[in-house]
Protein backbone atom coordinates (compact mmCIF):
# COMPACT_ATOMS: atom_id res chain seq x y z
CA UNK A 1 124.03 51.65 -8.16
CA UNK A 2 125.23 51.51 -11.36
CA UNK A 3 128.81 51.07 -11.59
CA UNK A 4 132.31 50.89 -9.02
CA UNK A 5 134.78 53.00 -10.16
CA UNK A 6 137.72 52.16 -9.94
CA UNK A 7 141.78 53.18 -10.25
CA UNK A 8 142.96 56.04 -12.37
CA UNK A 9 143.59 55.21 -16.43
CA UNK A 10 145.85 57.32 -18.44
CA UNK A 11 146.96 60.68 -17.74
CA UNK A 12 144.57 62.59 -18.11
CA UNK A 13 142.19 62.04 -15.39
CA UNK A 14 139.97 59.07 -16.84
CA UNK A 15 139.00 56.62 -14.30
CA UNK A 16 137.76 52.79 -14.50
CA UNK A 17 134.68 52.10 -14.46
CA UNK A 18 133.20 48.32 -13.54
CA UNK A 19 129.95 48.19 -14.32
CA UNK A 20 127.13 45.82 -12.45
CA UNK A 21 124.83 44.57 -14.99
CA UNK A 22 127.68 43.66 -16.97
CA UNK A 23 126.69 45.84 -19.44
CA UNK A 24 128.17 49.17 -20.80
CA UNK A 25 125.72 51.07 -23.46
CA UNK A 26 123.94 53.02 -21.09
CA UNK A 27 126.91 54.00 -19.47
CA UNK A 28 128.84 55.03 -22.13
CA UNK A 29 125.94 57.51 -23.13
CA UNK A 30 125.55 59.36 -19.75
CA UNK A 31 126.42 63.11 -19.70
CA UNK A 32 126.80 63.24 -15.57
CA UNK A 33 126.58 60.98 -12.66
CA UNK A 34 125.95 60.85 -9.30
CA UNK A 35 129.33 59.76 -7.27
CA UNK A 36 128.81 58.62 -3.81
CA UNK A 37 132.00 58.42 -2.16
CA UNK A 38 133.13 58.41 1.99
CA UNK A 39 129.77 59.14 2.17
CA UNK A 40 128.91 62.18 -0.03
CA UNK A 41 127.12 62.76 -2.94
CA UNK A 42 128.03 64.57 -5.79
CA UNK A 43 126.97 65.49 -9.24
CA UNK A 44 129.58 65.19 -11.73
CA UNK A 45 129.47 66.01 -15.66
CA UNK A 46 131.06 63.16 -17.92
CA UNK A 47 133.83 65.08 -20.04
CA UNK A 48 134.48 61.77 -21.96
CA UNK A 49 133.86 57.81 -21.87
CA UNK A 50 134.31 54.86 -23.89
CA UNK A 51 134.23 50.73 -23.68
CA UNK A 52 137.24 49.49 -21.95
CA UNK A 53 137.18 45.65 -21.28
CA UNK A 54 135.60 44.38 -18.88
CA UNK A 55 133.57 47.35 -18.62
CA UNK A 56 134.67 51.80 -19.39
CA UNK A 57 136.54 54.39 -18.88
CA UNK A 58 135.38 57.47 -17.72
CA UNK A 59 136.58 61.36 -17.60
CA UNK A 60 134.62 63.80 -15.04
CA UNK A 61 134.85 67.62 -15.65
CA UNK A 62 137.15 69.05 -13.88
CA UNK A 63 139.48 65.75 -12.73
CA UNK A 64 142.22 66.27 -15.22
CA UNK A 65 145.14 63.91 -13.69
CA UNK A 66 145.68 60.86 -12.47
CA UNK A 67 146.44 62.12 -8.85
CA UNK A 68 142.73 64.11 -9.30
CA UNK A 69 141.38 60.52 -10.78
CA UNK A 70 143.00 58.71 -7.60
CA UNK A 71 140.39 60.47 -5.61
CA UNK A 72 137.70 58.71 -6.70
CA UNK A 73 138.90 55.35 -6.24
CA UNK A 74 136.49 53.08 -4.79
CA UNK A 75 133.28 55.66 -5.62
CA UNK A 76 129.58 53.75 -6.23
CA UNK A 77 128.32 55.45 -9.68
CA UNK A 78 124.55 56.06 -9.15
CA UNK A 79 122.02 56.82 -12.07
CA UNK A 80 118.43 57.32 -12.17
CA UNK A 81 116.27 54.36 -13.13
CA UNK A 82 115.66 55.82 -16.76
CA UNK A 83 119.57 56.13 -17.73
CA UNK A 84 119.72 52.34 -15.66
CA UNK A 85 120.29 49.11 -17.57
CA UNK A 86 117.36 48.06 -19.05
CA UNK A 87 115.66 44.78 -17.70
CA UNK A 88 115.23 41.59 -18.86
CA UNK A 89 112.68 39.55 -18.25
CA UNK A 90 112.76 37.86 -14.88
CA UNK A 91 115.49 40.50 -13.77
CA UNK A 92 114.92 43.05 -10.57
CA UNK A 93 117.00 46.29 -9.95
CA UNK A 94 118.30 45.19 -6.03
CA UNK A 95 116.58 48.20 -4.51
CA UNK A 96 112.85 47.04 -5.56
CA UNK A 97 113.66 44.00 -3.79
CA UNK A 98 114.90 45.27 -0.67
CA UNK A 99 112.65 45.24 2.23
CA UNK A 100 110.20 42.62 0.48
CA UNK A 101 108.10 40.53 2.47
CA UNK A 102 109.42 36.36 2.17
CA UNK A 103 106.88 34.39 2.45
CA UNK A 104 106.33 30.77 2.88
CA UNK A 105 104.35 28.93 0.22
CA UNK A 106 101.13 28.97 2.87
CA UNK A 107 101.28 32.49 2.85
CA UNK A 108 103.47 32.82 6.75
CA UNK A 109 105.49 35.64 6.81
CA UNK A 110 109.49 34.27 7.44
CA UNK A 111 111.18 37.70 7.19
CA UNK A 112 112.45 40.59 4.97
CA UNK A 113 115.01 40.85 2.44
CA UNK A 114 117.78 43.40 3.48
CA UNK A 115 119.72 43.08 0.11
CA UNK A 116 120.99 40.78 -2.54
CA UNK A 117 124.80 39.67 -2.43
CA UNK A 118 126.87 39.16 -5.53
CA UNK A 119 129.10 36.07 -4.34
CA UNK A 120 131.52 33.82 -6.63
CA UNK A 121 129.07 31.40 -7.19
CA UNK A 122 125.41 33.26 -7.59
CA UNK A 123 123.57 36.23 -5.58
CA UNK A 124 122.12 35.32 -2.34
CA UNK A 125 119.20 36.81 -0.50
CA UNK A 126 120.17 38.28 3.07
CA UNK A 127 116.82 37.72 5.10
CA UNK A 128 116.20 39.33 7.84
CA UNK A 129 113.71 36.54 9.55
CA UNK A 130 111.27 37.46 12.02
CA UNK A 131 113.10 36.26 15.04
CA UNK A 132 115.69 38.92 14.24
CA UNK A 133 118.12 36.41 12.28
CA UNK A 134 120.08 37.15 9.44
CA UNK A 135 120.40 34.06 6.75
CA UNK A 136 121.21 33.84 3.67
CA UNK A 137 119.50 31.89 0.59
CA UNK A 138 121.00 31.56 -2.87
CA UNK A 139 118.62 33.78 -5.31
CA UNK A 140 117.26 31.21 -7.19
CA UNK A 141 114.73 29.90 -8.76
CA UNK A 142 114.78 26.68 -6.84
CA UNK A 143 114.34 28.18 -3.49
CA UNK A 144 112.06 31.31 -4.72
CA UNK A 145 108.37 29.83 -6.24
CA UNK A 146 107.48 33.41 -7.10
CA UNK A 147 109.31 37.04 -7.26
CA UNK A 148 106.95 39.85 -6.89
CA UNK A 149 108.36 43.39 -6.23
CA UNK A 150 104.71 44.66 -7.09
CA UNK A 151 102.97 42.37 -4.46
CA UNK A 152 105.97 43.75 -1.95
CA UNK A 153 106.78 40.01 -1.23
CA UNK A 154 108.54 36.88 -2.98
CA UNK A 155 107.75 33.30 -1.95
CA UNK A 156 110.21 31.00 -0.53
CA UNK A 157 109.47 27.02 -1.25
CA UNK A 158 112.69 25.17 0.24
CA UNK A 159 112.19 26.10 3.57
CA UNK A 160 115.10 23.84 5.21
CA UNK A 161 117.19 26.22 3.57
CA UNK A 162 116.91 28.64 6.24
CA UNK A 163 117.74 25.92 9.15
C-alpha cells in the first residue's frame, strides 16, 4: 500500500492523499492507481496531482466534485513495486516481511510475523508464536539481531520480550 486517501480538496474532485513512506515523488508521477476501497479494487487514471503538505493531492478521471471525491474517503492507494518508494538501506516494503519465520538466536523457530504496526512511538512486529499467540515486539534493532526477507526469517535476540 502506498498511500490513504483521504477527504475531498477543492471543488473539483481532488482528493488527499497521505502517503506511507513519508515521501511524495513517486506519487506525484503516477498516471493511475489501484484504489481498494469496501473491499473492491479498481483501476483509476490520475487526471492531476501535486505536493500538498504533509503529503498530495490527487484528481481521478472521471471524479469531478467534491460529493464524487467524498466517495473515496478512507480508500488504500496500491502501486506496483516499480512505481513504490524506493528503499533505503536497511528498509523492507511490509509485505516481504509478512509471514517470515522469527527465529531465536539458536536457530528455534518462535513464530511468524503477521504484519508490522505503525504506532505513535515506532512499528511493532505482530507475531504470531507457535502456540497460537499473538504478541507484539517493537521493530527494532535491539530486539531483531538480523532481518532477512531473502532467508524468509528474521532473528529475534531479546527473547523476554515476548513474556
Amino acid at each position: 500500500m502506498a498511500g490513504l486517501v483521504g477527504s475531498p480538496f477543492g471543488l473539483k474532485g481532488f482528493v488527499k492523499v497521505r502517503p506511507l513512506s513519508g515521501e511524495i515523488e513517486h506519487l506525484i508521477k503516477l498516471q493511475s492507481a489501484t484504489i481498494r476501497h469496501n473491499g473492491t479494487e479498481r483501476v483509476l487514471e490520475i487526471a492531476e496531482s501535486a505536493a500538498a503538505s504533509p503529503g498530495i493531492v490527487m484528481r481521478f478521471a472521471g471524479i469531478d466534485s467534491p460529493e464524487a471525491a467524498k466517495t473515496l474517503n478512507g480508500a488504500e492507494l496500491l502501486v506496483d513495486r516499480e512505481q513504490a518508494s524506493p528503499l533505503q538501506d536497511g528498509e523492507f516494503y511490509i509485505e516481504d516481511l509478512k509471514g517470515l519465520a522469527v527465529e531465536s538466536e539458536s536457530g528455534g523457530i518462535l513464530g511468524h510475523i503477521t504484519d508490522i504496526i505503525e504506532s505513535g512511538s515506532g512499528d511493532l512486529a505482530e507475531i504470531r508464536l507457535v502456540s497460537g499467540e499473538l504478541k507484539l515486539v517493537p521493530f527494532r534493532q535491539e530486539f531483531f539481531a538480523e532481518i532477512s526477507p531473502e532467508k524468509g526469517r528474521l532473528i529475534l535476540k531479546n527473547l523476554w520480550i515476548l513474556e
